[in-house]
Protein backbone atom coordinates (compact mmCIF):
# COMPACT_ATOMS: atom_id res chain seq x y z
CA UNK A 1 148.03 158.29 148.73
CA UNK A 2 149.35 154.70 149.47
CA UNK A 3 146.01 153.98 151.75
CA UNK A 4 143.40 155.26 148.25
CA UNK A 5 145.88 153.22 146.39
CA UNK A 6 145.20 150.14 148.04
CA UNK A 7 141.12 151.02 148.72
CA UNK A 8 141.51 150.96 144.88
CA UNK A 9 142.88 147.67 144.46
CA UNK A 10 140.84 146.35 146.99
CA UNK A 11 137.76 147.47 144.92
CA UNK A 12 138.58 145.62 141.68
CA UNK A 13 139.61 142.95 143.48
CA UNK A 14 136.88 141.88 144.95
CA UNK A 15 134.55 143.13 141.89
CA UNK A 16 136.32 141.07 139.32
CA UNK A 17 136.31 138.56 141.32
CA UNK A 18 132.59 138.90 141.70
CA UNK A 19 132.48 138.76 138.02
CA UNK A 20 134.20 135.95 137.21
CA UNK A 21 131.89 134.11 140.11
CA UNK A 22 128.90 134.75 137.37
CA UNK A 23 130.32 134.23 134.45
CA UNK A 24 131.54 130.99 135.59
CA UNK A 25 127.80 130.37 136.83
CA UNK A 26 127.06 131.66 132.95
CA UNK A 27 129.32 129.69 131.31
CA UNK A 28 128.33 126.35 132.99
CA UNK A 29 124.82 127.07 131.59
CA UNK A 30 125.36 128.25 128.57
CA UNK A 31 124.47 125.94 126.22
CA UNK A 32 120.93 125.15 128.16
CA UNK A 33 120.69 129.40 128.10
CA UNK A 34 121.39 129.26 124.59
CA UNK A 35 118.35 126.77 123.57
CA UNK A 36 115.85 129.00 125.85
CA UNK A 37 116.93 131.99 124.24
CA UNK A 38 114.39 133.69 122.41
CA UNK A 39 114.29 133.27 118.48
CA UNK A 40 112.01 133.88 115.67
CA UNK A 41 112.04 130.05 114.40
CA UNK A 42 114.55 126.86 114.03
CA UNK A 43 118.00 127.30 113.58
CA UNK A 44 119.56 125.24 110.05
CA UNK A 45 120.68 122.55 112.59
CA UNK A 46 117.60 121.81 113.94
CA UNK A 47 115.94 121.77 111.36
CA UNK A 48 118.38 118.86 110.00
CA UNK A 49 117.77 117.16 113.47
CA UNK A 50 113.43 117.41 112.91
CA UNK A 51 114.10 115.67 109.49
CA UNK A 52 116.01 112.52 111.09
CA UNK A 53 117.64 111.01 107.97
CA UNK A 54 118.16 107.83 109.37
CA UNK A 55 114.72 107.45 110.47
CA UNK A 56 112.63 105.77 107.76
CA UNK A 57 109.63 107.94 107.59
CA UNK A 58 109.93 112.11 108.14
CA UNK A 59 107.79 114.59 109.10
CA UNK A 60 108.86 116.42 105.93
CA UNK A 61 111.35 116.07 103.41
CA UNK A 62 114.25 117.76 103.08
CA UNK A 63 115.51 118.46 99.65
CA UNK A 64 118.77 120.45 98.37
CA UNK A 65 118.13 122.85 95.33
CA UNK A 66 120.65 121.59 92.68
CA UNK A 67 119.93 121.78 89.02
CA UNK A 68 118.59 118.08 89.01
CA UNK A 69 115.97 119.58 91.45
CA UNK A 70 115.06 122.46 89.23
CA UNK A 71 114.67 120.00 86.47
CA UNK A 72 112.66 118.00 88.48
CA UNK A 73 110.17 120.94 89.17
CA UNK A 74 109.96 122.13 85.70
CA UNK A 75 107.96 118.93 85.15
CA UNK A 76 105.76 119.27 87.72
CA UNK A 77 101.84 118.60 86.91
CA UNK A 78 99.24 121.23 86.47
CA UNK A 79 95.49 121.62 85.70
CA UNK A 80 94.89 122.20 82.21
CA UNK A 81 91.86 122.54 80.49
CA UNK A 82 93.02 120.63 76.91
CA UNK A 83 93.53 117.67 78.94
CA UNK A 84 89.88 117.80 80.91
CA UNK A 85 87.72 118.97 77.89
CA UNK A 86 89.84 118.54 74.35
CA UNK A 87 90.26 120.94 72.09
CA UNK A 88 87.57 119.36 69.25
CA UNK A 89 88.54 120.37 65.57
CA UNK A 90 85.16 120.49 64.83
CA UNK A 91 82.87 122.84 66.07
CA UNK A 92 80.80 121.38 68.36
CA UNK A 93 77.05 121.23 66.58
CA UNK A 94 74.36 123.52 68.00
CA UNK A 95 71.29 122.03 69.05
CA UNK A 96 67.24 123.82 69.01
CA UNK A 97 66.28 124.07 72.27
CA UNK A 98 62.72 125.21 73.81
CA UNK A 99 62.78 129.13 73.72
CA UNK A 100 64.66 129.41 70.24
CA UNK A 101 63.28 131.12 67.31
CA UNK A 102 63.57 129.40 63.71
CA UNK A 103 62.63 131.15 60.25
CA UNK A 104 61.44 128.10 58.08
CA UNK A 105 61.35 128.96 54.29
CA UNK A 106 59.64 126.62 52.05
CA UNK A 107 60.67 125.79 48.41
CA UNK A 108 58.06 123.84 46.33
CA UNK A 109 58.22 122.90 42.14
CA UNK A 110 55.66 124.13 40.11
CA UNK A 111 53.06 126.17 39.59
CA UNK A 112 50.13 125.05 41.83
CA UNK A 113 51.93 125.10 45.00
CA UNK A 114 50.57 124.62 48.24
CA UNK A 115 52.04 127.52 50.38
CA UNK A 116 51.62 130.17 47.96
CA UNK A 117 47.98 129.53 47.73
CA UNK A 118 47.94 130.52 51.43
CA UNK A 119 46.76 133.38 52.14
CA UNK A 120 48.15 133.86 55.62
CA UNK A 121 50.37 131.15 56.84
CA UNK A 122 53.18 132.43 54.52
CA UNK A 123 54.66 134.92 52.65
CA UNK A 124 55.80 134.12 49.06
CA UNK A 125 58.75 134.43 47.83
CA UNK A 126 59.98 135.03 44.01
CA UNK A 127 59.54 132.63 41.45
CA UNK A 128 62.91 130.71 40.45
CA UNK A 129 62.82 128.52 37.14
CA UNK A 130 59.62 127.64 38.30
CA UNK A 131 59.98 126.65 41.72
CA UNK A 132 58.38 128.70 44.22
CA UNK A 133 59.15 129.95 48.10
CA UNK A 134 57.50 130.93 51.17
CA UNK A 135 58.39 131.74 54.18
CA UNK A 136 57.22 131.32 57.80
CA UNK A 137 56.84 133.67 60.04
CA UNK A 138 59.78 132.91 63.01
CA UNK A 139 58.35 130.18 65.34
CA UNK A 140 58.88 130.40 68.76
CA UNK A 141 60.18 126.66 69.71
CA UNK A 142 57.19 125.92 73.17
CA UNK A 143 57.80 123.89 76.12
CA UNK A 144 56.89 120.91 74.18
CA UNK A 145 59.77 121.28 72.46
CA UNK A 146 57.95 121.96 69.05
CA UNK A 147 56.88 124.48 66.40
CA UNK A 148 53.88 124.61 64.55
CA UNK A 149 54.21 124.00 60.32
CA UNK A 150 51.02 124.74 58.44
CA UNK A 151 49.87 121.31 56.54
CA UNK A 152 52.20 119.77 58.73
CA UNK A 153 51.06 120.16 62.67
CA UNK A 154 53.52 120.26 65.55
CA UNK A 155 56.90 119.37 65.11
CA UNK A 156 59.07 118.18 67.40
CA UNK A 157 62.65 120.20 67.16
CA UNK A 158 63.86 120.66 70.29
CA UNK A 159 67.57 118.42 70.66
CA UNK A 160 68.14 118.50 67.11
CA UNK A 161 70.14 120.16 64.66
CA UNK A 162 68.73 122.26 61.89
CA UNK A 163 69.68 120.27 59.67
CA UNK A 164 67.44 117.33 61.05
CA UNK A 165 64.63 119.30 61.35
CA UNK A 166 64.80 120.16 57.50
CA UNK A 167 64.19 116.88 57.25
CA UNK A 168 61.61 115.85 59.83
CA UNK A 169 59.59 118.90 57.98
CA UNK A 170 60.29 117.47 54.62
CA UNK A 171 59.07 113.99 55.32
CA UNK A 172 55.97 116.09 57.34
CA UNK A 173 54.58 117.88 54.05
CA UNK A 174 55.54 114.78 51.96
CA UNK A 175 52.11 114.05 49.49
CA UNK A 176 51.22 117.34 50.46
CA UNK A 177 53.51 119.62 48.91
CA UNK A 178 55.20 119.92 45.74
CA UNK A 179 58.62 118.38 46.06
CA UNK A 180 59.47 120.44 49.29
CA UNK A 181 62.88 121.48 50.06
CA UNK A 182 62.84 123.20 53.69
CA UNK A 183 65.49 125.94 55.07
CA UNK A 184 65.34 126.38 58.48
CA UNK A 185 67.45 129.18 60.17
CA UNK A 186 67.84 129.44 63.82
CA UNK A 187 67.25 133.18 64.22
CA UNK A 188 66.61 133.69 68.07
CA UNK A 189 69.28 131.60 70.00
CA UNK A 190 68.26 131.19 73.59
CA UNK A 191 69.54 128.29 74.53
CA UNK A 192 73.08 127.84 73.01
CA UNK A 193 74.39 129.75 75.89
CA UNK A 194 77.44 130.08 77.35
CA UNK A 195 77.38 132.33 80.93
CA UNK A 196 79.78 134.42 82.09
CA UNK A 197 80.21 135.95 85.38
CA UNK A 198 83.13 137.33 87.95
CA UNK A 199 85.65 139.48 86.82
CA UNK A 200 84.39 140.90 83.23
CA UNK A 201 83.32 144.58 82.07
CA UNK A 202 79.87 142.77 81.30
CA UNK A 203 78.56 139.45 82.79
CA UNK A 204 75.99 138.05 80.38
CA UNK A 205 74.78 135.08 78.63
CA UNK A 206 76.77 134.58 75.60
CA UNK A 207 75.01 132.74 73.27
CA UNK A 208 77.25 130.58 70.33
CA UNK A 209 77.19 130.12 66.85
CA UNK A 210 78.29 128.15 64.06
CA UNK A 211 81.46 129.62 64.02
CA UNK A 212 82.25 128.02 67.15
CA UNK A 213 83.73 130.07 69.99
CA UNK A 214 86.20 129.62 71.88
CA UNK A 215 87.67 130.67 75.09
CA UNK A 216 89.00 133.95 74.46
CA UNK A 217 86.25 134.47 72.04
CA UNK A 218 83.33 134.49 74.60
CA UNK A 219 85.61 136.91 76.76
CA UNK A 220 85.58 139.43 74.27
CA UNK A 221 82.44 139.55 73.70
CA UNK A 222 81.99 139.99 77.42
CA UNK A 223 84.00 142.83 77.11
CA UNK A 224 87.18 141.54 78.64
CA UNK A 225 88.72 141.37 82.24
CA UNK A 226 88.61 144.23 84.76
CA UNK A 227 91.99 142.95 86.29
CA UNK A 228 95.67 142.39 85.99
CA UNK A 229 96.04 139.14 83.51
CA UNK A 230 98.76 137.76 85.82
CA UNK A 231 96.63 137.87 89.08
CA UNK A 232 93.13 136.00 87.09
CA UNK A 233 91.92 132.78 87.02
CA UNK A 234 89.43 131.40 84.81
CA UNK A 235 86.75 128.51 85.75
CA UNK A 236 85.33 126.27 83.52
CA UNK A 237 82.40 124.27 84.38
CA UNK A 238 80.90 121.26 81.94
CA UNK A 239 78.50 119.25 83.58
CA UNK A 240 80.23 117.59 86.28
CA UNK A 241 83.49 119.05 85.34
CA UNK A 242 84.97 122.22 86.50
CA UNK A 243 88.64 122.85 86.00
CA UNK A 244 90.02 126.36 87.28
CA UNK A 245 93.80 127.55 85.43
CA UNK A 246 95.42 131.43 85.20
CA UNK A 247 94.56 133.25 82.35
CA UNK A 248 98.08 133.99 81.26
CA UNK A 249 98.08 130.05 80.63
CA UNK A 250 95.73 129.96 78.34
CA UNK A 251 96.91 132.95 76.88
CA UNK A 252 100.18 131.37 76.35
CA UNK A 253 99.35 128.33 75.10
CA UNK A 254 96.49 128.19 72.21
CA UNK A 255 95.54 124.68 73.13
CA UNK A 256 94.55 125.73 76.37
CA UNK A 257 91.67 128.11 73.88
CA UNK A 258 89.39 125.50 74.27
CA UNK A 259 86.10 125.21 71.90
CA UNK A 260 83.31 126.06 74.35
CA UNK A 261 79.94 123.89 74.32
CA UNK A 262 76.32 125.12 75.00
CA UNK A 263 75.59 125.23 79.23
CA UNK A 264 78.95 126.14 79.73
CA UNK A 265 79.94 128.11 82.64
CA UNK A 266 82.64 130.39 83.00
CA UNK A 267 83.67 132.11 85.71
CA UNK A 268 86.74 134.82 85.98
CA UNK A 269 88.09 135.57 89.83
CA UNK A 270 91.11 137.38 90.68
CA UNK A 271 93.33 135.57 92.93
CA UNK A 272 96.74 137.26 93.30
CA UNK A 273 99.66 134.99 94.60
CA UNK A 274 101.48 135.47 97.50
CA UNK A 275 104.00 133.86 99.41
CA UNK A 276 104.86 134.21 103.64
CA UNK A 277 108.00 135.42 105.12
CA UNK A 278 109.56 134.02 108.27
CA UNK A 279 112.90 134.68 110.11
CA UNK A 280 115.84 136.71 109.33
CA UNK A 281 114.66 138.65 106.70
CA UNK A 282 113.73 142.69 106.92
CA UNK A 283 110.34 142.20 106.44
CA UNK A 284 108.27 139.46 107.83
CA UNK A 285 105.04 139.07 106.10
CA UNK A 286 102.50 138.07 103.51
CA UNK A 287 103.98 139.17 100.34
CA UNK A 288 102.11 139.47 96.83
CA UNK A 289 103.51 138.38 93.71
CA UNK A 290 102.50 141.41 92.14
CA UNK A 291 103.59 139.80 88.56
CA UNK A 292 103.58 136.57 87.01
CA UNK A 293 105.85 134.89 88.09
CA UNK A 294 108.32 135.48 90.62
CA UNK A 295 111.81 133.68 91.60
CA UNK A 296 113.54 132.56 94.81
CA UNK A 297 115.93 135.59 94.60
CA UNK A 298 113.19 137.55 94.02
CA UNK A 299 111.10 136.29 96.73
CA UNK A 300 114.11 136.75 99.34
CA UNK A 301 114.66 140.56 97.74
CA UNK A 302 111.09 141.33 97.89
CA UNK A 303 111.22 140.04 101.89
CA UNK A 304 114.01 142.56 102.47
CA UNK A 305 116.70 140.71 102.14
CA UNK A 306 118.99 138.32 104.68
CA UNK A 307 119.32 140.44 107.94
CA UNK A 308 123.48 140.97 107.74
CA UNK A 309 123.54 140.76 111.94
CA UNK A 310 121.02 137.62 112.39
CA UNK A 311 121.04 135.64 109.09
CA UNK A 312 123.04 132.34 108.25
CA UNK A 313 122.78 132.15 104.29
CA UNK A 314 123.45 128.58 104.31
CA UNK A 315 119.76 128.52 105.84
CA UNK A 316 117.28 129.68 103.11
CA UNK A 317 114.51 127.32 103.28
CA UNK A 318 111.35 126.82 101.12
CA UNK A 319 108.45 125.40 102.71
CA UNK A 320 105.73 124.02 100.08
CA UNK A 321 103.64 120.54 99.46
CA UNK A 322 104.02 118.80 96.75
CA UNK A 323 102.66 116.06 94.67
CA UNK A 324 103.53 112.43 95.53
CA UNK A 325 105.24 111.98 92.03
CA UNK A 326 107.10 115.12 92.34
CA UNK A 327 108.41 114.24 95.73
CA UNK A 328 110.03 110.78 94.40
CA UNK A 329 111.56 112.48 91.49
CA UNK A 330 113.08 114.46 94.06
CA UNK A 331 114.68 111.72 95.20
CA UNK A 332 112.40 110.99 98.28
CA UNK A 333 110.94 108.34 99.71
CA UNK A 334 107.34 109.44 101.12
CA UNK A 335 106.27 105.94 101.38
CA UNK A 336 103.74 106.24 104.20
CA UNK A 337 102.01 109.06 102.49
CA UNK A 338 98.59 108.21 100.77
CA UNK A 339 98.91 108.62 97.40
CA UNK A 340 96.39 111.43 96.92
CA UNK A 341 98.10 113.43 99.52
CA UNK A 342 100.38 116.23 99.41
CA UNK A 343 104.22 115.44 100.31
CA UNK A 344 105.47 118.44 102.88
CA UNK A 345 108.99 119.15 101.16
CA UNK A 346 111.56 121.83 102.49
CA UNK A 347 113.90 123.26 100.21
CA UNK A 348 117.38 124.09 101.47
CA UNK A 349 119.42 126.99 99.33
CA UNK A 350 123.04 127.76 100.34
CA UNK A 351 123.62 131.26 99.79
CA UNK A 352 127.05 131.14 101.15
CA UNK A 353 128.09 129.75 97.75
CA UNK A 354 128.03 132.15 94.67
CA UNK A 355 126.59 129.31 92.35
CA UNK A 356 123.57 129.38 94.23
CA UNK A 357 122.35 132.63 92.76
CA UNK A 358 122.13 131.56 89.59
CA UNK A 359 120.18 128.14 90.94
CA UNK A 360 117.96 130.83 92.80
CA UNK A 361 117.27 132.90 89.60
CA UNK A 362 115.87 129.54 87.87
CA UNK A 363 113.51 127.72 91.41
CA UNK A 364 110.23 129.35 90.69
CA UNK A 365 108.57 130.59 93.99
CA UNK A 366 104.69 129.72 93.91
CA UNK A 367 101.32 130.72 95.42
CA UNK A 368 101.09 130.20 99.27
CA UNK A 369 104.94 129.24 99.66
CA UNK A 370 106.76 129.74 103.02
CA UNK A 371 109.98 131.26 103.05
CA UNK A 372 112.06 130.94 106.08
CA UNK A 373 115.59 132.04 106.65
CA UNK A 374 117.00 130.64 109.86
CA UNK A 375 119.48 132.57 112.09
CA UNK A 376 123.08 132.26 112.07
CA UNK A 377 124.63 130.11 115.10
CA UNK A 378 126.98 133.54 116.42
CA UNK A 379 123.41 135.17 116.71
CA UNK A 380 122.54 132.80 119.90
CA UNK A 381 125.77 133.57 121.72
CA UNK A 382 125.65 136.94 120.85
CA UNK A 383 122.21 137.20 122.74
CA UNK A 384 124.08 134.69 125.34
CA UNK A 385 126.78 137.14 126.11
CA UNK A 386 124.62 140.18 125.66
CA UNK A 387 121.87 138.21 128.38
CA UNK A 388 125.19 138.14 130.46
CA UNK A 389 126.27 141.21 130.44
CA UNK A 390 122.91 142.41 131.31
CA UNK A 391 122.87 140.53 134.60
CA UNK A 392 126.38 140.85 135.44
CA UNK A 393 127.26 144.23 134.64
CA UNK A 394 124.66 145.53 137.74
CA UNK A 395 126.18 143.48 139.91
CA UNK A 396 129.96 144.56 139.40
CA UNK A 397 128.19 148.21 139.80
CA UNK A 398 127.13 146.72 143.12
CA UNK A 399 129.90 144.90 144.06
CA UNK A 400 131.95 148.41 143.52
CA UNK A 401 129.72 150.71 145.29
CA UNK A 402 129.18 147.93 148.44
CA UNK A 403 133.59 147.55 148.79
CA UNK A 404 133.72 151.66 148.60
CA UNK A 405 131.04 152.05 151.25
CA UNK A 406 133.15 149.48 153.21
């Protein structure tokens, strides 16, 4: 009994001892271990170290979410379409252009007038204390940019308002007819168009009238989006100017529900928002809005959460460029980046303080945003001791197994 006793003893001698041998080895390479250690991105503190604060330029800038900051990002500039185009309060006039059609009726004082003597030119109208009209058959406006007026020849309309070309006809038949007063009606509009194409029930050419459409008007009549308001944009092309916003903000906003101009082009895509995922989180991915608007705690809820075994909640971080303007309202100092250029800012949130959830609920998360929640510092020596036990716990086994063969 004594000799099994001491064969015992003997045994976890000389395997503890064994033990300790490694995890002193272990130990003494720890913290080198713990850097090579695998990891699904940089920890808080390394990220701190990568912005260098005493340095004076960055790689990026590092910004704490406070209410100043959501302040600062409730200003922050957008694309509108008021501020490109106007919003006229007039109705922009309609101009004849070649391909329209124009009914021209004639009124002449009297009762030897000169269209109603025509036999074929014009139709006459009812006499009205003595002052007779006629009408003209609707003239198709040619390449020349002209119609034809009997007694009058070929006159030039095209670029011109009706209005004007009442006149140019008036001054045409002058000495020829009896006090002429022309109405000319535009009656076949081909080239006050506006086209729209992309997302709509029907794409068409949309042509304007006096009224003066706008916006939302022209939609209608193109029988309205096929897809989710939120997840729309709408493209506006004038000329040499094309300015692209989301539907819901002209929606919300009525001087965004601009007054739209002949050769206008609009075109309606779908574009749904998304943000990316990274780190401790239950679910790393591309995630989609999927509504209008979406916050930071919903972005971190709609990843799946902080990962209770891996996350540190004092490192949420929000990856996103910025304007230059933005960025030194922030309180940064991006002084080496051009002007025109985008300022890489990361957003720190600690979620280890309870007044950070409401600071979340009000830092709106936008389109192509990286979230990124870094692990917790006990994560890397829990994979430290876990890496040792893997190695060490075989050889005890055979440390055990060689002293009981002995």
């Amino acid at each position: 009994m004594n000799s099994t006793t001491s064969a015992i003893r003997t045994i976890s001698y000389h395997a503890r001892r064994f033990a300790l041998q490694w995890l002193a080895l272990g130990c003494s390479l720890g913290l080198a271990a713990c850097s090579s250690l695998p990891n699904s991105g940089p920890r808080t503190s390394q990220i701190h170290d990568e912005y260098q604060p005493q340095a004076s330029s960055h790689p990026f800038e590092l910004v704490e979410v406070t209410d100043s900051t959501i302040q600062v990002l409730k200003h922050r500039p957008a694309p509108t379409l008021a501020a490109q185009f106007g919003d006229d309060a007039n109705t922009p006039d309609l101009v004849i252009g070649r391909g329209d059609g124009l009914t021209i009726t004639i009124w002449e004082v009297g009762s030897d007038t000169l269209f109603s003597s025509s036999p074929t030119a014009v139709a006459p109208m009812a006499t009205v204390n003595s002052a007779r009209g006629s009408v003209i058959p609707e003239q198709i406006v040619g390449s020349d940019g002209c119609i034809t007026i009997p007694f009058a020849g070929r006159i030039p309309v095209a670029n011109h308002t009706t209005t004007d070309v009442q006149r140019i006809i008036e001054q045409a038949l002058g000495g020829k007819a009896q006090k002429p007063q022309v109405l000319v009606n535009l009656t076949h509009n081909s080239s006050n168009l506006v086209t729209v194409v992309g997302e709509v029930t029907n794409g068409a050419r949309v042509p304007l009238s006096p009224y003066g459409e706008r916006l939302l008007d022209v939609l209608a009549t193109a029988g309205g989006i096929k897809v989710p308001t939120f997840e729309t944009r709408v493209q506006l092309t004038r000329r040499d100017s094309s300015v692209t916003v989301p539907l819901l903000q002209v929606l919300r906003d009525p001087g965004e529900n601009v007054h739209l101009h002949p050769g206008d082009d609009l075109v309606i895509t779908r574009q749904p928002e998304s943000f990316t995922a990274f780190g401790a989180t239950g679910h790393n991915a591309l995630i989609s809005f999927d509504a209008a608007r979406i916050t930071l705690t919903e972005a971190v809820a709609k990843a799946g959460g902080l990962t209770d075994s891996r996350a540190d909640p004092r490192g949420v971080f929000l990856f996103r460029f910025e304007p230059k303007s933005i960025a030194e309202n922030l309180g940064t100092a991006p002084s080496e980046i051009n002007d025109d250029a985008p300022v890489p800012v990361v957003y720190q949130l600690d979620l280890s303080k309870a007044g950070s959830y409401f600071l979340a609920q009000n830092f709106d998360v936008r389109d192509h945003d990286i979230l990124y929640i870094s692990n917790s510092p006990s994560t890397e020596l829990e994979k430290f001791l876990n890496l040792v036990g893997l190695v060490v716990q075989p050889l005890i086994n055979g440390a055990i197994v060689d002293s009981s063969v002995k």
